[in-house]
PDB file of N, CA and C in Angstrom:
ATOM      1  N   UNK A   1     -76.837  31.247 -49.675  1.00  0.00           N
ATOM      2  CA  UNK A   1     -76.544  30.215 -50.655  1.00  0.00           C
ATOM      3  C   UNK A   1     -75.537  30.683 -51.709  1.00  0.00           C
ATOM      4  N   UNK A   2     -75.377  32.201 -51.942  1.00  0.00           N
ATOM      5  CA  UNK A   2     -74.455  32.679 -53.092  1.00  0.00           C
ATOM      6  C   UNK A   2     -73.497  32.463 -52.571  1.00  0.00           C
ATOM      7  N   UNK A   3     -73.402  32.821 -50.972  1.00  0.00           N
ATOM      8  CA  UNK A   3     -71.901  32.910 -50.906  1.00  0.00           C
ATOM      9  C   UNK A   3     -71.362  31.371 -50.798  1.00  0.00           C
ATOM     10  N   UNK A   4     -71.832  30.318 -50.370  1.00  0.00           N
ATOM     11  CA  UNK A   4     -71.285  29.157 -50.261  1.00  0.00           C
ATOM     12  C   UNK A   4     -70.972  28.609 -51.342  1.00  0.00           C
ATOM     13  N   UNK A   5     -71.671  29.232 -52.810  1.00  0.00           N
ATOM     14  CA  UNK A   5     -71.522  27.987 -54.239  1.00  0.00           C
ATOM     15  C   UNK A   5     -70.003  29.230 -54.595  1.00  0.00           C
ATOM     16  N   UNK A   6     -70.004  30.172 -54.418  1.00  0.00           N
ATOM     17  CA  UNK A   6     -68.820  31.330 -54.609  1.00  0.00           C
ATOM     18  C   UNK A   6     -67.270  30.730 -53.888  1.00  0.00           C
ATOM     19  N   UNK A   7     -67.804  30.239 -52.857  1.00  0.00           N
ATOM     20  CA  UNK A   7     -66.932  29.471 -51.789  1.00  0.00           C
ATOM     21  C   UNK A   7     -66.269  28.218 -52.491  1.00  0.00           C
ATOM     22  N   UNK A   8     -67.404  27.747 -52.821  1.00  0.00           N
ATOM     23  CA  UNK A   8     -67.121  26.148 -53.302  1.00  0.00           C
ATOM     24  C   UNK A   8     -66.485  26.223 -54.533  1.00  0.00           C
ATOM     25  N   UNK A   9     -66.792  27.533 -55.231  1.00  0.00           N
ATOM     26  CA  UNK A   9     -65.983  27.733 -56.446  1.00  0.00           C
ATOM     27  C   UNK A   9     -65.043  27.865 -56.182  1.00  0.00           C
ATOM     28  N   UNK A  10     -64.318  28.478 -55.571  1.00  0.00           N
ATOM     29  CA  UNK A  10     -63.092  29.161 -55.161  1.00  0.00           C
ATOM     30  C   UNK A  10     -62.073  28.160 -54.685  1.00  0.00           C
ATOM     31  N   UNK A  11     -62.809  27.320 -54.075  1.00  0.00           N
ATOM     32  CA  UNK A  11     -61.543  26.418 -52.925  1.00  0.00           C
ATOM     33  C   UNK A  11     -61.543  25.381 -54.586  1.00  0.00           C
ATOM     34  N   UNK A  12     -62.888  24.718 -55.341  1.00  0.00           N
ATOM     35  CA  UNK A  12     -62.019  24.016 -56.496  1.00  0.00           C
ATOM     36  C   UNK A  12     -61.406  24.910 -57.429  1.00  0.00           C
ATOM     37  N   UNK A  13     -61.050  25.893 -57.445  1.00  0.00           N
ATOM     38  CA  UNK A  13     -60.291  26.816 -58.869  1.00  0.00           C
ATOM     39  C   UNK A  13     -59.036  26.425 -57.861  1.00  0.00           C
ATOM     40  N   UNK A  14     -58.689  26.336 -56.472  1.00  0.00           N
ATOM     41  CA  UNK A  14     -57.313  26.695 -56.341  1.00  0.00           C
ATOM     42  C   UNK A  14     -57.112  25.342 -56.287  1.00  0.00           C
ATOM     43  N   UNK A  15     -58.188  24.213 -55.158  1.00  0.00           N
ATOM     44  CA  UNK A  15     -57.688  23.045 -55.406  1.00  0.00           C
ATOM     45  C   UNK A  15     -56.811  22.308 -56.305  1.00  0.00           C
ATOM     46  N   UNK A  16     -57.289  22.433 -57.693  1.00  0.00           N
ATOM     47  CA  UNK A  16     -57.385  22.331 -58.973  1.00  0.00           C
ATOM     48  C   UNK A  16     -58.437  20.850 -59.775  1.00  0.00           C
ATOM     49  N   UNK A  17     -59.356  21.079 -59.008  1.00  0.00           N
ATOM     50  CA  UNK A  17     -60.229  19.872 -59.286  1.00  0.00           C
ATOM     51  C   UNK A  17     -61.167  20.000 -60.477  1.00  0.00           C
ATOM     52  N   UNK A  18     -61.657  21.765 -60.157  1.00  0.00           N
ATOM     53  CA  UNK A  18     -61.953  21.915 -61.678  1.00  0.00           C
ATOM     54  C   UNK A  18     -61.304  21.927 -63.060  1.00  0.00           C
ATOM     55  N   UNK A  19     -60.031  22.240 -62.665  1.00  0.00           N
ATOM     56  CA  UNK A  19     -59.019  21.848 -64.151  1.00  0.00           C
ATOM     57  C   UNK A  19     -58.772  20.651 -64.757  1.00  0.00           C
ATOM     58  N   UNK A  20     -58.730  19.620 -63.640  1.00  0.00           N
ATOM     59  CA  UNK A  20     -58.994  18.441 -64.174  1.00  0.00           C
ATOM     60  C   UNK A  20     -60.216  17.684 -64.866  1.00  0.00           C
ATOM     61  N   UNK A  21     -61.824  18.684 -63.923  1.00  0.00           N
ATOM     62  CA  UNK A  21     -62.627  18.060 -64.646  1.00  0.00           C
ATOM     63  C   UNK A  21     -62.611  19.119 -65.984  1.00  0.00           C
ATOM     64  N   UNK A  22     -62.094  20.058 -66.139  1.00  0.00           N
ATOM     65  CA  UNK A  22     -62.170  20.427 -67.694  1.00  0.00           C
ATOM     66  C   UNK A  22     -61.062  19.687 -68.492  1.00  0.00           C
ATOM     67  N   UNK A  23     -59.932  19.505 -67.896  1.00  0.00           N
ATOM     68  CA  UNK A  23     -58.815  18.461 -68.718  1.00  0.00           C
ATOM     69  C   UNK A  23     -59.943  17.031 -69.520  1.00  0.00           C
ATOM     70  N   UNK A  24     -60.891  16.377 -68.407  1.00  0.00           N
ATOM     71  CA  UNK A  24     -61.393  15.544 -68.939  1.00  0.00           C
ATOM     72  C   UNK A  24     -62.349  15.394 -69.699  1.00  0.00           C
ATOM     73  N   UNK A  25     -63.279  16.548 -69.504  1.00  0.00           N
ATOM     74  CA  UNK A  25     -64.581  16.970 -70.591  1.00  0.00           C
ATOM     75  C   UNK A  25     -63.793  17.112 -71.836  1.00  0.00           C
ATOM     76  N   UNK A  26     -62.398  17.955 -72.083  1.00  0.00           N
ATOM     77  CA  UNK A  26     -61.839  17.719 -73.366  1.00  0.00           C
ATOM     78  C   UNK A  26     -61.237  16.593 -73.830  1.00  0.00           C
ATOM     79  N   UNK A  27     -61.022  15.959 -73.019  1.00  0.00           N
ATOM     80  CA  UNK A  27     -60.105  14.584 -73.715  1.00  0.00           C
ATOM     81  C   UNK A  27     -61.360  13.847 -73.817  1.00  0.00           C
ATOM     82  N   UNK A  28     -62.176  13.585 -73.382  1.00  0.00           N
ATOM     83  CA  UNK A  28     -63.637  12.831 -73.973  1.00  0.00           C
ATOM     84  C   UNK A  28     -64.321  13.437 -75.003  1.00  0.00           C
ATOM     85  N   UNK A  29     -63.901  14.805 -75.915  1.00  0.00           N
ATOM     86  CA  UNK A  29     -64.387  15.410 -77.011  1.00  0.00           C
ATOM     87  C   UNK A  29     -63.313  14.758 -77.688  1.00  0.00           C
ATOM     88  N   UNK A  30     -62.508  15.424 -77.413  1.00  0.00           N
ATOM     89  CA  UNK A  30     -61.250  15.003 -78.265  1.00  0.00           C
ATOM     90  C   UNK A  30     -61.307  13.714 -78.845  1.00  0.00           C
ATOM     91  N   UNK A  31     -60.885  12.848 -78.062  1.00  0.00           N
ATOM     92  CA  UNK A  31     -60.477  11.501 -78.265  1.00  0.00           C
ATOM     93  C   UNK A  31     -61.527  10.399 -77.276  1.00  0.00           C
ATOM     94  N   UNK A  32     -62.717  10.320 -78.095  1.00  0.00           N
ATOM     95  CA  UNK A  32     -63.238   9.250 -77.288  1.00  0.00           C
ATOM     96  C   UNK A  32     -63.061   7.940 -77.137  1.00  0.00           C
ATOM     97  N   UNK A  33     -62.011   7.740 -77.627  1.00  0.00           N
ATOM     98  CA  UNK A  33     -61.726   6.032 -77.547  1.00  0.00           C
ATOM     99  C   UNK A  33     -60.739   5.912 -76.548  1.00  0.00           C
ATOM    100  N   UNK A  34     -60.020   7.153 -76.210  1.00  0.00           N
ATOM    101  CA  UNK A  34     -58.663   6.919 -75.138  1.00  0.00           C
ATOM    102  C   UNK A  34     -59.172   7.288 -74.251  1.00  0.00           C
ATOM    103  N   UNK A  35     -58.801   6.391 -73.024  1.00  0.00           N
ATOM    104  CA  UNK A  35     -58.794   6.651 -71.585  1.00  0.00           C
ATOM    105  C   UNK A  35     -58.606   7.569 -71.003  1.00  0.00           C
ATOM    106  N   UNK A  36     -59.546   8.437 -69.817  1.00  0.00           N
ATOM    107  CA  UNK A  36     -59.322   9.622 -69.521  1.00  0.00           C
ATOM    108  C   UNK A  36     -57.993   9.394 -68.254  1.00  0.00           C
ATOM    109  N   UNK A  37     -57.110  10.156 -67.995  1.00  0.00           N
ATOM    110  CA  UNK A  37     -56.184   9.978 -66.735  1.00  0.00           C
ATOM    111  C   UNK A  37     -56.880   9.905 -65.971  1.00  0.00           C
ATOM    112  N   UNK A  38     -56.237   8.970 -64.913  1.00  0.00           N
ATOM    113  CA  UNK A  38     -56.388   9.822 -63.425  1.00  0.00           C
ATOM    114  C   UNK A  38     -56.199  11.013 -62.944  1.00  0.00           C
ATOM    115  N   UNK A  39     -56.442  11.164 -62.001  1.00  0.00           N
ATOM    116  CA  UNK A  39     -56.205  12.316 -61.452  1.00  0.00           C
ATOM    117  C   UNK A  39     -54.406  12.423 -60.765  1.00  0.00           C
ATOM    118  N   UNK A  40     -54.346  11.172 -60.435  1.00  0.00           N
ATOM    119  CA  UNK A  40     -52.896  11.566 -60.091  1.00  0.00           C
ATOM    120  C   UNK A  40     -51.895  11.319 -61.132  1.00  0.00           C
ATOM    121  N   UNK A  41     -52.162  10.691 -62.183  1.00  0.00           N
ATOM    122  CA  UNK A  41     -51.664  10.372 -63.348  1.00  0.00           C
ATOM    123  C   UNK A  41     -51.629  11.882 -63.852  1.00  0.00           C
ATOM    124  N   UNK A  42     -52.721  12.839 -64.361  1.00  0.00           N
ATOM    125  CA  UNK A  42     -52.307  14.498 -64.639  1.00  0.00           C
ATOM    126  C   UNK A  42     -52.277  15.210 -64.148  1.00  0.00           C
ATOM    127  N   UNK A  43     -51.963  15.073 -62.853  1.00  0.00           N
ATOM    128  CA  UNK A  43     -51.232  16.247 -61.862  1.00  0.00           C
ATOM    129  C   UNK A  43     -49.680  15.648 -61.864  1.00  0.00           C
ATOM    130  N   UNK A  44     -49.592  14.309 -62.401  1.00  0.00           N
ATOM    131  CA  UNK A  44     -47.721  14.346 -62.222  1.00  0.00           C
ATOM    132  C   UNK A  44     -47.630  14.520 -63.624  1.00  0.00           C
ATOM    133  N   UNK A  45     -48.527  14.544 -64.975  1.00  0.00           N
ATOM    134  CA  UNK A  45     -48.036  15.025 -66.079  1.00  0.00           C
ATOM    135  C   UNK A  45     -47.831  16.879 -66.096  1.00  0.00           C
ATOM    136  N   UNK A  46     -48.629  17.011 -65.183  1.00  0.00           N
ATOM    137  CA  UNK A  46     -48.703  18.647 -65.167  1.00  0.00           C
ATOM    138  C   UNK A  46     -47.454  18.758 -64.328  1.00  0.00           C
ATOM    139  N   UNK A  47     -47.113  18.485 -63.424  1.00  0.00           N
ATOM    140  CA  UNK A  47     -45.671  18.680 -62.703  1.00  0.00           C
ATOM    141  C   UNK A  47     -44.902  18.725 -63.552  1.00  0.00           C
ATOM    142  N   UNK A  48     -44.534  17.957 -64.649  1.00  0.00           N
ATOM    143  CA  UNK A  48     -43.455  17.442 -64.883  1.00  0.00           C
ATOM    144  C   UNK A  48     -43.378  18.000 -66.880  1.00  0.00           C
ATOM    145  N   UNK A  49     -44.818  19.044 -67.440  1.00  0.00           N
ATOM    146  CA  UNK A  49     -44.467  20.465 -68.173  1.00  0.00           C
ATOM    147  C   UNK A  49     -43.773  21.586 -67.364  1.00  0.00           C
ATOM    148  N   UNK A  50     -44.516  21.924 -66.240  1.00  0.00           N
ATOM    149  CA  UNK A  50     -44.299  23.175 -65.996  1.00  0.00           C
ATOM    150  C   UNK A  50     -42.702  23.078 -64.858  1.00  0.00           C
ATOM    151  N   UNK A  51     -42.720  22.181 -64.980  1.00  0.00           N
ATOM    152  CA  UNK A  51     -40.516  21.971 -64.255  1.00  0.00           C
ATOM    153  C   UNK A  51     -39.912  22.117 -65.639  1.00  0.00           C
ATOM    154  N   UNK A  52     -40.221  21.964 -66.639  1.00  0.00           N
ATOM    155  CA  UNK A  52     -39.494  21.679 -68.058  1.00  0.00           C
ATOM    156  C   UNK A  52     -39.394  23.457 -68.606  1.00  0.00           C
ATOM    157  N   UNK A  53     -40.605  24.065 -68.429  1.00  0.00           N
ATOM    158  CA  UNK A  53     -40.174  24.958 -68.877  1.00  0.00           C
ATOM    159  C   UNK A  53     -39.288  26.381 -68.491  1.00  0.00           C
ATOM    160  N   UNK A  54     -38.738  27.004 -68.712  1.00  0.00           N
ATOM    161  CA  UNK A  54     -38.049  27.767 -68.031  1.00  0.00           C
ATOM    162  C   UNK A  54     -38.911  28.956 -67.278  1.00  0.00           C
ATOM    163  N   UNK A  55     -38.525  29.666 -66.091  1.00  0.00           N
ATOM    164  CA  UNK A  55     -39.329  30.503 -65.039  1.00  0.00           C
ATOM    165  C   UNK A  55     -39.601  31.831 -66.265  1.00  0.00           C
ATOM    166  N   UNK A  56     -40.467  31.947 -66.007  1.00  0.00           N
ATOM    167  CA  UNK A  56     -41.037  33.480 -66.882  1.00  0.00           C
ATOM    168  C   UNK A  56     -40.908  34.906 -65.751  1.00  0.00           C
ATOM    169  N   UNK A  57     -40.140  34.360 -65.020  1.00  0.00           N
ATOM    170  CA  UNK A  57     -39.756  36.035 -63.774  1.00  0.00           C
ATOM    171  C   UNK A  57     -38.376  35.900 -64.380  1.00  0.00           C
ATOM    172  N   UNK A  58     -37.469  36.866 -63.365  1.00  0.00           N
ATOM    173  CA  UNK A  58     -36.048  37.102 -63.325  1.00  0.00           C
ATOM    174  C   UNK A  58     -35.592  36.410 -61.887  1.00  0.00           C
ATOM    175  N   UNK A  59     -36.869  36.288 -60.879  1.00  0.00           N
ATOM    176  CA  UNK A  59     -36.287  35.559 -59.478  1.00  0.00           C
ATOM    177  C   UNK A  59     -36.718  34.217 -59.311  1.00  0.00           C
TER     178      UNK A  59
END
């Protein structure tokens, strides 16, 4: 049983399903009167920081 909830952790950390449900546990602290995104609604807001900012390598 450890290794499967270890498993299940793992595939949502890369998925990124848990980031979203922490994106939304904070925006429902935050701001409870505004609508939480969708999910495809902040994965194209998240696309469209991390294209904006410049690469943090040299390649």
């Amino acid at each position: 049983m450890k290794v499967l909830r270890l498993l299940r952790w793992y595939v949502r950390e890369i998925g990124g399903a848990a980031e979203y449900e922490r994106h939304c546990a904070r925006a429902r602290a935050q701001c409870p009167d505004r609508p939480v995104p969708t999910r495809r609604a902040y994965e194209l807001e998240r696309l469209r920081r991390r294209e904006g900012r410049p690469p943090d390598r040299c390649c």
